[in-house]
N, C-alpha and C. Protein backbone atom coordinates (compact mmCIF):
# COMPACT_ATOMS: atom_id res chain seq x y z
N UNK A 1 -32.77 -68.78 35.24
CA UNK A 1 -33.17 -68.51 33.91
C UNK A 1 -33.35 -67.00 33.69
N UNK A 2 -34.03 -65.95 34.39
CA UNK A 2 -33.88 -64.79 34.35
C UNK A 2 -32.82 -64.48 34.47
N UNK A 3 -31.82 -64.83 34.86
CA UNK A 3 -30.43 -64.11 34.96
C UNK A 3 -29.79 -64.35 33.87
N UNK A 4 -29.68 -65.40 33.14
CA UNK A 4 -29.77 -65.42 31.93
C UNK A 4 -29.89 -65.16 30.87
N UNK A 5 -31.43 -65.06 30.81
CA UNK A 5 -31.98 -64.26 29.89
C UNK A 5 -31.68 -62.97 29.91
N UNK A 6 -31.63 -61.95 31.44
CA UNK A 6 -31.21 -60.58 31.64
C UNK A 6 -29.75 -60.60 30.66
N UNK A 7 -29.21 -61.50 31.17
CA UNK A 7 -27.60 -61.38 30.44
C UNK A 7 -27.56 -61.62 28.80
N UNK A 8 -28.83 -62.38 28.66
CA UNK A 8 -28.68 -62.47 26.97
C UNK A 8 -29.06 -61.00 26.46
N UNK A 9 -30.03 -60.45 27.13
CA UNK A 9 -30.31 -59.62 26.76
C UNK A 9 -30.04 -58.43 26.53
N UNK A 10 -28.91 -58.15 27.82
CA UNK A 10 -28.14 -57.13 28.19
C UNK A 10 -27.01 -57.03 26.64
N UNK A 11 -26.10 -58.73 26.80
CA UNK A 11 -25.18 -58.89 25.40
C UNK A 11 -25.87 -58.20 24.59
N UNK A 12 -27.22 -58.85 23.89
CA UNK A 12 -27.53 -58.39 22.71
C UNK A 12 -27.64 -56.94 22.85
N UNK A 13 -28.39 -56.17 23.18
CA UNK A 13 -28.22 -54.68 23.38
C UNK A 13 -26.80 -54.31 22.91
N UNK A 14 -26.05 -54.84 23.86
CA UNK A 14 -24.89 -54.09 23.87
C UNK A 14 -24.12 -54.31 22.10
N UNK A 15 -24.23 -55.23 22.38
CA UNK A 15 -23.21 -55.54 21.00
C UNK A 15 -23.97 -55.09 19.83
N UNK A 16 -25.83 -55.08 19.33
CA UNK A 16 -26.18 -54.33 18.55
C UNK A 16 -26.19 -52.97 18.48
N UNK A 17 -25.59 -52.27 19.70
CA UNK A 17 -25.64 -50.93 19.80
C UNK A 17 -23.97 -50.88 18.91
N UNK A 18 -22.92 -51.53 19.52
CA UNK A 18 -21.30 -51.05 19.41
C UNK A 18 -21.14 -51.74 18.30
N UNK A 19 -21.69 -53.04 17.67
CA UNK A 19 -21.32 -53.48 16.49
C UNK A 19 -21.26 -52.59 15.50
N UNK A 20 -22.10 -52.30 15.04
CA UNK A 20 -22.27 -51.57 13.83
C UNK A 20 -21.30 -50.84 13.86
N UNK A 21 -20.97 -50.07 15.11
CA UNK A 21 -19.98 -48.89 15.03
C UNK A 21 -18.42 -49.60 15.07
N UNK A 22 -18.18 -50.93 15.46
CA UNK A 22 -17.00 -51.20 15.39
C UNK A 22 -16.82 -51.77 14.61
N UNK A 23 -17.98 -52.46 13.23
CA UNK A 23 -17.56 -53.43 12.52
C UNK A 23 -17.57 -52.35 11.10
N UNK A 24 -18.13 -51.34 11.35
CA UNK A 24 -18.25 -50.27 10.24
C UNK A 24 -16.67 -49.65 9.90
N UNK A 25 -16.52 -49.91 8.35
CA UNK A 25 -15.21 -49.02 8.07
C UNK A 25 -14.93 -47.38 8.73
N UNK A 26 -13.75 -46.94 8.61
CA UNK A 26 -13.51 -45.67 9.74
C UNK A 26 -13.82 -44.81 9.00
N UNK A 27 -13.79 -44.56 7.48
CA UNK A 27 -14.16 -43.40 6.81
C UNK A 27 -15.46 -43.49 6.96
N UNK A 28 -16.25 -44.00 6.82
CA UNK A 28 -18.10 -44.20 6.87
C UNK A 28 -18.41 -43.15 8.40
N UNK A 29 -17.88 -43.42 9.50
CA UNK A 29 -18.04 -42.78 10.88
C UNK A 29 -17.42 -41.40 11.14
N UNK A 30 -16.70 -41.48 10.42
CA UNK A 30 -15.81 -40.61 10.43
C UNK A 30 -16.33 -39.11 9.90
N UNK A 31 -16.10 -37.47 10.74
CA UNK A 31 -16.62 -36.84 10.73
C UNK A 31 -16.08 -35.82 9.18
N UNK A 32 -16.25 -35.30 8.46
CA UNK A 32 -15.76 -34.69 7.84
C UNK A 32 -13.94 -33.71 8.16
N UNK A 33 -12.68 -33.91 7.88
CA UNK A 33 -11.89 -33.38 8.66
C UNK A 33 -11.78 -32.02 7.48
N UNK A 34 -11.16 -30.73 8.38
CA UNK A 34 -10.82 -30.02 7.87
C UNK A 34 -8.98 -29.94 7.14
N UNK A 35 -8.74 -28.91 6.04
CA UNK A 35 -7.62 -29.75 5.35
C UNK A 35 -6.43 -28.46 6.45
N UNK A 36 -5.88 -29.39 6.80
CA UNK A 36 -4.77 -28.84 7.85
C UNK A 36 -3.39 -27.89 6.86
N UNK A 37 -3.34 -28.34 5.45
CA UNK A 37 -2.46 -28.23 4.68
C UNK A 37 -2.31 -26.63 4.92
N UNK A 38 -3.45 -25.77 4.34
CA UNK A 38 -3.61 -24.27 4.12
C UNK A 38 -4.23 -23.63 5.52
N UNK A 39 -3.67 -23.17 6.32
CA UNK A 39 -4.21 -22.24 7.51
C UNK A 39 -5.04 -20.78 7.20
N UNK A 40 -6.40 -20.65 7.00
CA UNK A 40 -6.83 -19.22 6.72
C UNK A 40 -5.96 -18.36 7.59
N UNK A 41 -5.21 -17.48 6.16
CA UNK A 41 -4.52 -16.26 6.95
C UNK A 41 -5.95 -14.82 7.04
N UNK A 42 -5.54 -14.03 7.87
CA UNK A 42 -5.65 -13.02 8.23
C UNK A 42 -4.97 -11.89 8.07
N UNK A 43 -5.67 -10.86 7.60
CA UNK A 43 -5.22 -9.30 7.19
C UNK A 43 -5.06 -8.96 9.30
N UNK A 44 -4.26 -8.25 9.71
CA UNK A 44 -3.81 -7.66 10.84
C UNK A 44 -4.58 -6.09 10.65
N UNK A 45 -4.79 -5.29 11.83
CA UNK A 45 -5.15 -4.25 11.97
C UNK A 45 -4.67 -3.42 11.22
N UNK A 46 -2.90 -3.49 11.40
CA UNK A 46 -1.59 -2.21 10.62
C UNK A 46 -2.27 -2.68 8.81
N UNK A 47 -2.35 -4.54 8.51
CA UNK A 47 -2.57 -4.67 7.15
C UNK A 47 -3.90 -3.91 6.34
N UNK A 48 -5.08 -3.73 7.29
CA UNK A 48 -6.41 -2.93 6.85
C UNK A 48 -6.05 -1.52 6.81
N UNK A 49 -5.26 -1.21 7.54
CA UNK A 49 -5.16 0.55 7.76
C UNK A 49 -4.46 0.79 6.45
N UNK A 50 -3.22 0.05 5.65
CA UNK A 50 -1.80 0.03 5.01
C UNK A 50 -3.25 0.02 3.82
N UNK A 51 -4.06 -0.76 3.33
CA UNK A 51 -5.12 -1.25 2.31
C UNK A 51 -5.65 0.39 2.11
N UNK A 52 -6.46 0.44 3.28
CA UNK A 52 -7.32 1.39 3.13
C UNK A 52 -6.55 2.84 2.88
N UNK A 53 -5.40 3.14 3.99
CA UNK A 53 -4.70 4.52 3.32
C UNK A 53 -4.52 4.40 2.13
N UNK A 54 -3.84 3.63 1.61
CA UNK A 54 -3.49 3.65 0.11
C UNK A 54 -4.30 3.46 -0.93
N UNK A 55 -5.08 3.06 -0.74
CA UNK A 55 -6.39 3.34 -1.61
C UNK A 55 -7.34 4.22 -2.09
N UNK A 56 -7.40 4.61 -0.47
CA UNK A 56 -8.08 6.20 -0.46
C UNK A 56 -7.10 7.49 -0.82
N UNK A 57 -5.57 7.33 -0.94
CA UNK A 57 -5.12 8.32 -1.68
C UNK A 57 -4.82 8.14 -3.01
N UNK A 58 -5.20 6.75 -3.57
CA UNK A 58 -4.79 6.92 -5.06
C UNK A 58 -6.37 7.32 -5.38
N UNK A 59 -7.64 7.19 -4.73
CA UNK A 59 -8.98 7.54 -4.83
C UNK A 59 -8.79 9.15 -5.24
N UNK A 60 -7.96 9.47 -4.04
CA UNK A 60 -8.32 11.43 -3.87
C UNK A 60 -7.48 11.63 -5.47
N UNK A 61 -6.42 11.17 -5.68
CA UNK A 61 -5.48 11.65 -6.64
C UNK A 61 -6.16 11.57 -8.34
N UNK A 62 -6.83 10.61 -7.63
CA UNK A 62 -7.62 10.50 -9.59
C UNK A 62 -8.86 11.43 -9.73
N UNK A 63 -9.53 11.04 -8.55
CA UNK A 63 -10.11 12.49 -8.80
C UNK A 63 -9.58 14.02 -8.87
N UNK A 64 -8.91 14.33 -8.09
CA UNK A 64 -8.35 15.64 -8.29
C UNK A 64 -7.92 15.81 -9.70
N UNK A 65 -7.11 15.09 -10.20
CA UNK A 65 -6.77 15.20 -11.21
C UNK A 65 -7.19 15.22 -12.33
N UNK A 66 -8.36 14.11 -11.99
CA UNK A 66 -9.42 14.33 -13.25
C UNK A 66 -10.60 15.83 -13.27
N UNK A 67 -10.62 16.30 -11.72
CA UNK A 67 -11.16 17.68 -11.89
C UNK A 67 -10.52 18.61 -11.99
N UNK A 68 -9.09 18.80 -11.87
CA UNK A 68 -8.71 19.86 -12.82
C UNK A 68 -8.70 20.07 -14.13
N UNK A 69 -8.46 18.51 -14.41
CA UNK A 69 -8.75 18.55 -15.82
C UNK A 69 -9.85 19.12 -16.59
N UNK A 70 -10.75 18.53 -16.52
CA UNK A 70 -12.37 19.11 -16.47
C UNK A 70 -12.56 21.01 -16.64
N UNK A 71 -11.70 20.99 -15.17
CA UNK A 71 -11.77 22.43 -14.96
C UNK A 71 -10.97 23.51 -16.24
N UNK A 72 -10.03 23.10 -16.80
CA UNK A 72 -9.33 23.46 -17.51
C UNK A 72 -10.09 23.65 -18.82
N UNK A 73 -11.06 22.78 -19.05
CA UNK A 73 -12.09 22.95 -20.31
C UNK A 73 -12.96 24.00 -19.91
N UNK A 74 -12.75 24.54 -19.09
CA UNK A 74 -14.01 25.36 -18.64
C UNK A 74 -12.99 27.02 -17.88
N UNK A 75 -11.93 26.97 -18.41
CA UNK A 75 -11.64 28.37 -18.55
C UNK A 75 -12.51 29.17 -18.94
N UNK A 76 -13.37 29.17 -20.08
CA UNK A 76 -14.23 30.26 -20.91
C UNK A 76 -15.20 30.94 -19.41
N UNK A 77 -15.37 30.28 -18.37
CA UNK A 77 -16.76 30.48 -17.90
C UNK A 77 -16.07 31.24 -16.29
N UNK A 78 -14.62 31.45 -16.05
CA UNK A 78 -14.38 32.14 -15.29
C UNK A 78 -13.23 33.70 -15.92
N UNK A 79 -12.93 34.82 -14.80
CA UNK A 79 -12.47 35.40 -15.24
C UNK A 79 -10.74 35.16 -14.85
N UNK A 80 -9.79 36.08 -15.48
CA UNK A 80 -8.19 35.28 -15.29
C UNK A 80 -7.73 34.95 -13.59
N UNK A 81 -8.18 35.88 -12.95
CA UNK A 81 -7.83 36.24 -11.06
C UNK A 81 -8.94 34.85 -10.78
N UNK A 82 -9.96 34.57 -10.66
CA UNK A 82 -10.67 33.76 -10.47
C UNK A 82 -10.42 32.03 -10.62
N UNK A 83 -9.95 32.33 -11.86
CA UNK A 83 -9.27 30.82 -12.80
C UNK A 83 -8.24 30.60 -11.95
N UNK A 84 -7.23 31.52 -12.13
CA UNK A 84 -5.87 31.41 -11.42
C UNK A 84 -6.14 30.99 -9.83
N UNK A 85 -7.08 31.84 -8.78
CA UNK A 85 -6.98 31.18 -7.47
C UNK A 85 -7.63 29.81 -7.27
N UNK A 86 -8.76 29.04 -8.15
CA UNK A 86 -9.07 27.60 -8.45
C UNK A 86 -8.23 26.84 -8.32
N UNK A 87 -7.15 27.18 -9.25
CA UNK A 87 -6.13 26.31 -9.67
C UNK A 87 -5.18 26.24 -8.50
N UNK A 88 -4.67 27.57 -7.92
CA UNK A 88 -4.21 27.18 -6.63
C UNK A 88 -4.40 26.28 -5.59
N UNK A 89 -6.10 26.51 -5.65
CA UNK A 89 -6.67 26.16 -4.52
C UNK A 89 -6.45 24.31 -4.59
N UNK A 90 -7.15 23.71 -5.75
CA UNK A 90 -6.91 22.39 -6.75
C UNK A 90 -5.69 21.84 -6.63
N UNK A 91 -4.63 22.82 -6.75
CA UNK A 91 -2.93 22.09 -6.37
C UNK A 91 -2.72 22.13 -5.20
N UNK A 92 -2.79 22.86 -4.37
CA UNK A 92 -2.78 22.79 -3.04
C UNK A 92 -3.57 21.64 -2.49
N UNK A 93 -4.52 21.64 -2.42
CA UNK A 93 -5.43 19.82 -2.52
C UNK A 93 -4.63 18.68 -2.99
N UNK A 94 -3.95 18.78 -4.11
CA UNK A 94 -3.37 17.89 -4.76
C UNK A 94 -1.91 17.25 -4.30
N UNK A 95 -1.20 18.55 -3.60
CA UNK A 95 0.09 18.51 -2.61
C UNK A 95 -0.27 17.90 -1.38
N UNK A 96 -1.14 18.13 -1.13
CA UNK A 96 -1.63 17.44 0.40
C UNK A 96 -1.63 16.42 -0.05
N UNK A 97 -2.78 15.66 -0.59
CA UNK A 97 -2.67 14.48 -0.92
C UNK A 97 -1.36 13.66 -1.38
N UNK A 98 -0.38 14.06 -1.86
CA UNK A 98 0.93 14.15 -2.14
C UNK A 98 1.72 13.69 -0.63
N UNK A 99 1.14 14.53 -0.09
CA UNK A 99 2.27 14.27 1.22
C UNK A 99 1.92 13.24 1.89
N UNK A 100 0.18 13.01 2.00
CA UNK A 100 -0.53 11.65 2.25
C UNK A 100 0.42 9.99 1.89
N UNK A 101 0.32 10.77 0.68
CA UNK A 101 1.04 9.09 0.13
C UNK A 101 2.23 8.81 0.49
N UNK A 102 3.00 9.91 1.10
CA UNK A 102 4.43 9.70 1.91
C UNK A 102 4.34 9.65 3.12
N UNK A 103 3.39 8.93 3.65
CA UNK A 103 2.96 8.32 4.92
C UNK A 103 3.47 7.09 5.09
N UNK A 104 3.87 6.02 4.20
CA UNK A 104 4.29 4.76 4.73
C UNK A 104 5.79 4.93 4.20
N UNK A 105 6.71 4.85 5.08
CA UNK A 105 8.07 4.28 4.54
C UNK A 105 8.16 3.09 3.74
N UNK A 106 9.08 2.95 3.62
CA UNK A 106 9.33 1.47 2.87
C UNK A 106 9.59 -0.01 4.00
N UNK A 107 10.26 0.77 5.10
CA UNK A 107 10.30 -0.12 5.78
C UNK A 107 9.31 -0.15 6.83
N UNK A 108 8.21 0.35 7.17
CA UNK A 108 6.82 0.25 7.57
C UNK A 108 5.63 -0.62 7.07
N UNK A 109 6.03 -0.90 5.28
CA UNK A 109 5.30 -1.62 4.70
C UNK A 109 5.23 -3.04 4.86
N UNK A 110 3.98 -3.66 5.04
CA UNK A 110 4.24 -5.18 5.81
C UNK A 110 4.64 -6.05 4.49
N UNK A 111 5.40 -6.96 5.09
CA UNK A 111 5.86 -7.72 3.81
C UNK A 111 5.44 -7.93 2.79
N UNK A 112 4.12 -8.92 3.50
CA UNK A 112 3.08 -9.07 2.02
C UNK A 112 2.68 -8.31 1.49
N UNK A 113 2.88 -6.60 1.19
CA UNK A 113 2.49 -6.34 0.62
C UNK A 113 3.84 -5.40 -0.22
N UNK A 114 4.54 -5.70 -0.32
CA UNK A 114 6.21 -5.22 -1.05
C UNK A 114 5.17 -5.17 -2.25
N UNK A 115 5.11 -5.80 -3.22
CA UNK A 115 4.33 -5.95 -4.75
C UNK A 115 3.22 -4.44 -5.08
N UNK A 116 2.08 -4.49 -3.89
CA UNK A 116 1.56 -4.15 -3.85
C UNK A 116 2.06 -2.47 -4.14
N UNK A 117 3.19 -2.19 -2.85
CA UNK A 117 3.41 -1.02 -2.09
C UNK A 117 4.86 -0.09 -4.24
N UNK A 118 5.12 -1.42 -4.65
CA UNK A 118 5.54 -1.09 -5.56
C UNK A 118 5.13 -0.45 -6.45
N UNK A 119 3.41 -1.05 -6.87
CA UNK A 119 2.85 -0.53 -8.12
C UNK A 119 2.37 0.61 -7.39
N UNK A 120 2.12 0.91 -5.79
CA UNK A 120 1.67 1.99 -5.41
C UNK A 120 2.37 3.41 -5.82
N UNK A 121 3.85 3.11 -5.13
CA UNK A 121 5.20 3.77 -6.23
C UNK A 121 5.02 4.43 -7.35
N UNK A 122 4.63 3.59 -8.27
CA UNK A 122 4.76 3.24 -9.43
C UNK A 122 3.71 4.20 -9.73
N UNK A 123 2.38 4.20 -9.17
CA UNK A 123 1.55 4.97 -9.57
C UNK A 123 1.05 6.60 -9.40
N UNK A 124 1.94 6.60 -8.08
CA UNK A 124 2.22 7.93 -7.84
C UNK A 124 2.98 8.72 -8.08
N UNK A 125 4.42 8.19 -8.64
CA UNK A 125 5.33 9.03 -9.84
C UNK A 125 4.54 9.13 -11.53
N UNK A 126 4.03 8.30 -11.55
CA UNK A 126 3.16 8.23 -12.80
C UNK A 126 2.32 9.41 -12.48
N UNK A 127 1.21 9.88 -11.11
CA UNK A 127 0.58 11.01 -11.42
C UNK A 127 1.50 12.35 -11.12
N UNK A 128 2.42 12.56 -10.57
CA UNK A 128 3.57 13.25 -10.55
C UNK A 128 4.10 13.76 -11.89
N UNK A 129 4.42 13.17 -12.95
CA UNK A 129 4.58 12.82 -14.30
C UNK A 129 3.61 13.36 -14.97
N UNK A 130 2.31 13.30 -14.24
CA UNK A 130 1.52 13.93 -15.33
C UNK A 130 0.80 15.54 -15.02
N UNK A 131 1.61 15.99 -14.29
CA UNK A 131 1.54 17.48 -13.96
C UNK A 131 3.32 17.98 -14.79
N UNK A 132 3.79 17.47 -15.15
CA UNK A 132 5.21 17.71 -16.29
C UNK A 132 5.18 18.61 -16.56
N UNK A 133 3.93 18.32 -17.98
CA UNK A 133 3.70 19.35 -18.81
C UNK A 133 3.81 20.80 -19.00
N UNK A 134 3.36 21.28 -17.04
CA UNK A 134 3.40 22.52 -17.11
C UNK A 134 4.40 23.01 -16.91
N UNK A 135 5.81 22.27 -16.97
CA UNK A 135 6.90 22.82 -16.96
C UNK A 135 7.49 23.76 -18.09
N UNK A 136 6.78 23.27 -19.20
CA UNK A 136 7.15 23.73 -20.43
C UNK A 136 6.24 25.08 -20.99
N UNK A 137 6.60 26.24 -20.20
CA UNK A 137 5.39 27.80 -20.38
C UNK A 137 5.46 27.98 -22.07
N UNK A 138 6.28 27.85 -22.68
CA UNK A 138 6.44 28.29 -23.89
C UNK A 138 5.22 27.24 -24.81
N UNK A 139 5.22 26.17 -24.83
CA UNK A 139 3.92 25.27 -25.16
C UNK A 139 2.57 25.64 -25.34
N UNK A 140 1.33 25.58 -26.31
CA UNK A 140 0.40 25.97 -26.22
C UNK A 140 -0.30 25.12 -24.91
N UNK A 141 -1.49 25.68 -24.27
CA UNK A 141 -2.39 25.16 -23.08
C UNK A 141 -3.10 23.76 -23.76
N UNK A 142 -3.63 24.01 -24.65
CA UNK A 142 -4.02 22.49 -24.77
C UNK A 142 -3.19 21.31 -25.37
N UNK A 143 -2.17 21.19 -26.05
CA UNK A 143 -1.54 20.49 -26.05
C UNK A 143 -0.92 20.31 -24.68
N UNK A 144 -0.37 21.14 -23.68
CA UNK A 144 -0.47 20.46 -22.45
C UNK A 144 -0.89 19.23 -21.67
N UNK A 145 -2.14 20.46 -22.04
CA UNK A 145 -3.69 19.50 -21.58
C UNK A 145 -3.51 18.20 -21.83
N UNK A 146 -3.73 17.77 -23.60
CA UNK A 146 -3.62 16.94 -23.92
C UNK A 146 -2.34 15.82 -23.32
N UNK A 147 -0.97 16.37 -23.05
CA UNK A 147 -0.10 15.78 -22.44
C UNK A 147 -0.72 15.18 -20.94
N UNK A 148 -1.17 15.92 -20.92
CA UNK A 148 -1.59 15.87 -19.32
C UNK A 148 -2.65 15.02 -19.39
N UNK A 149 -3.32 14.52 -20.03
CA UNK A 149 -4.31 13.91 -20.45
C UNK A 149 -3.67 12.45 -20.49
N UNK A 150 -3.01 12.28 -21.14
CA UNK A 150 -2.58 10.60 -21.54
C UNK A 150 -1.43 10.69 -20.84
N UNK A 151 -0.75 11.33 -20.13
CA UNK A 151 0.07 10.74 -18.85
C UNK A 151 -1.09 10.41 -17.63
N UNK A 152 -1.77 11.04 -17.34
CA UNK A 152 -3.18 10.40 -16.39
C UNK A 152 -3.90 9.50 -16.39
N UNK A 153 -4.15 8.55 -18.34
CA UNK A 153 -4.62 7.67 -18.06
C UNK A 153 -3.19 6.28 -17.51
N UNK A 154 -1.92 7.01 -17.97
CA UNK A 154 -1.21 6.23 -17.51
C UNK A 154 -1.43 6.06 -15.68
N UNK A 155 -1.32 6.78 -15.21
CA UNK A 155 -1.19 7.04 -13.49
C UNK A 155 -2.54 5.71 -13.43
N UNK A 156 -3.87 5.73 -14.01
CA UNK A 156 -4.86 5.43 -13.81
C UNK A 156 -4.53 3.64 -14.47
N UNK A 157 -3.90 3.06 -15.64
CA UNK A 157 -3.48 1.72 -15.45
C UNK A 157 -2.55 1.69 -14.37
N UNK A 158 -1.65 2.04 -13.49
CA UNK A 158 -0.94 1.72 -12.44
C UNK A 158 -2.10 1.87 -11.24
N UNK A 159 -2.84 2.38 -11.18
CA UNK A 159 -3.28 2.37 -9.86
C UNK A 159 -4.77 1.31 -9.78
N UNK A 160 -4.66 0.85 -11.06
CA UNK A 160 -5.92 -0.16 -11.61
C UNK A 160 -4.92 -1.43 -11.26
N UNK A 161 -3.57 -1.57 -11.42
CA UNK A 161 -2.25 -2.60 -10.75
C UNK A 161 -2.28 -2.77 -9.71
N UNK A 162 -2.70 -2.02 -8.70
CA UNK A 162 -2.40 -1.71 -7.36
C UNK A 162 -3.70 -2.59 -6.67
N UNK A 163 -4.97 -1.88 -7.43
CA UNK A 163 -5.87 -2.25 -7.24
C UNK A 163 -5.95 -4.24 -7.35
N UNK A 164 -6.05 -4.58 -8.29
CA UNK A 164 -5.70 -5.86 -8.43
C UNK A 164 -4.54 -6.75 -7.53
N UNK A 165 -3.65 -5.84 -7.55
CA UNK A 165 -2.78 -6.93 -6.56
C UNK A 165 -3.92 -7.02 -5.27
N UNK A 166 -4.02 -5.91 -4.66
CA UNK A 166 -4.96 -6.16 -3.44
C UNK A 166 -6.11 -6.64 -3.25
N UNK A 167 -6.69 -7.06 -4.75
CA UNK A 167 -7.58 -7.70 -5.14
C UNK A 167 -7.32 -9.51 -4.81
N UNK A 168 -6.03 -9.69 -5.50
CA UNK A 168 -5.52 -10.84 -5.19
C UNK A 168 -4.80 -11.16 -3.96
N UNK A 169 -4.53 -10.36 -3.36
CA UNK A 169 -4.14 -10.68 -1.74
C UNK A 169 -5.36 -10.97 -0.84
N UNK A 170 -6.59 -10.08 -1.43
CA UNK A 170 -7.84 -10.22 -0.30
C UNK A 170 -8.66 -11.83 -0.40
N UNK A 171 -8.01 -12.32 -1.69
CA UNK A 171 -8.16 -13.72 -1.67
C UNK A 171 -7.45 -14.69 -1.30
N UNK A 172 -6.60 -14.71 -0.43
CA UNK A 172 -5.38 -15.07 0.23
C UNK A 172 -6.20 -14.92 1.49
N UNK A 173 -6.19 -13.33 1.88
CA UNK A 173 -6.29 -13.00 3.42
C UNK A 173 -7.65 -13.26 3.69
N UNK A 174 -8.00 -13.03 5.00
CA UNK A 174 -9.64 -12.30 5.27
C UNK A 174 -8.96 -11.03 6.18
């Protein structure tokens, strides 16, 4: 009779322990799965460096540009030798940075970012474009200016393009 009973007892155990779990539907047990469909991509080392150079030279370029500008309203407060070596000094800054942005070839640029590396293009002939003006010596200085003025906010919607694409890639990547 104890052996018995041990054995009834043992069954019951057992089968109230595994029942539930075998008589229970599989989604109910079942652990949450992750969706296999979309793999989180990843930005690569070359992809953060490609982000960040190019960012930080359309950064330097809008500023420079917007402080010469600036500076140019404020002729009255230097003398002509003084004005004149600023301005050197300001373009020379501005060429560097220039040569900066001819740091990535075309074929250096990682795929995913062709779109990107376009409006980058795009935005640096645009501030290129907006130093023109001074081609034309015969022109009064502030109408220049003024040229020079609304070709810059152009440079500044292209590089607000640039910005956004990489905006929308960083939601793609990590």
């Amino acid at each position: 009779m104890k052996k018995t009973l041990k054995l009834a007892l043992s069954l019951t155990l057992s089968l109230s322990l595994t029942a539930p779990v075998a008589l229970a539907p599989s989604h109910v047990g079942a652990a949450p799965k992750k969706s296999t469909n979309q793999k989180q991509q990843y930005y690569t080392k070359a992809d953060k460096s490609y982000i960040q150079h190019h960012s930080a030279v359309l950064y330097k370029l809008r500023t420079q540009t917007e402080d010469l500008l600036k500076f140019f309203f404020e002729v009255d407060k230097y003398d002509e030798e003084q004005f004149v070596k600023i301005v050197e000094n300001k373009i020379d800054a501005w060429e560097k940075t220039m040569h900066q942005a001819l740091k990535y070839r075309p074929q250096d640029v990682p795929a995913k970012f062709n779109k990107a590396h376009s409006l980058f293009v795009a935005a640096i002939e645009a501030n290129i474009e907006s130093f023109s003006p001074f081609e034309n010596e015969d022109e009064d200085p502030e109408v220049t200016i003024k040229k020079m003025e609304q070709k810059h906010k152009i440079f500044k919607q292209k590089a607000y393009a640039f910005d956004q694409e990489i905006k929308r890639l960083n939601k793609i990547y990590k």
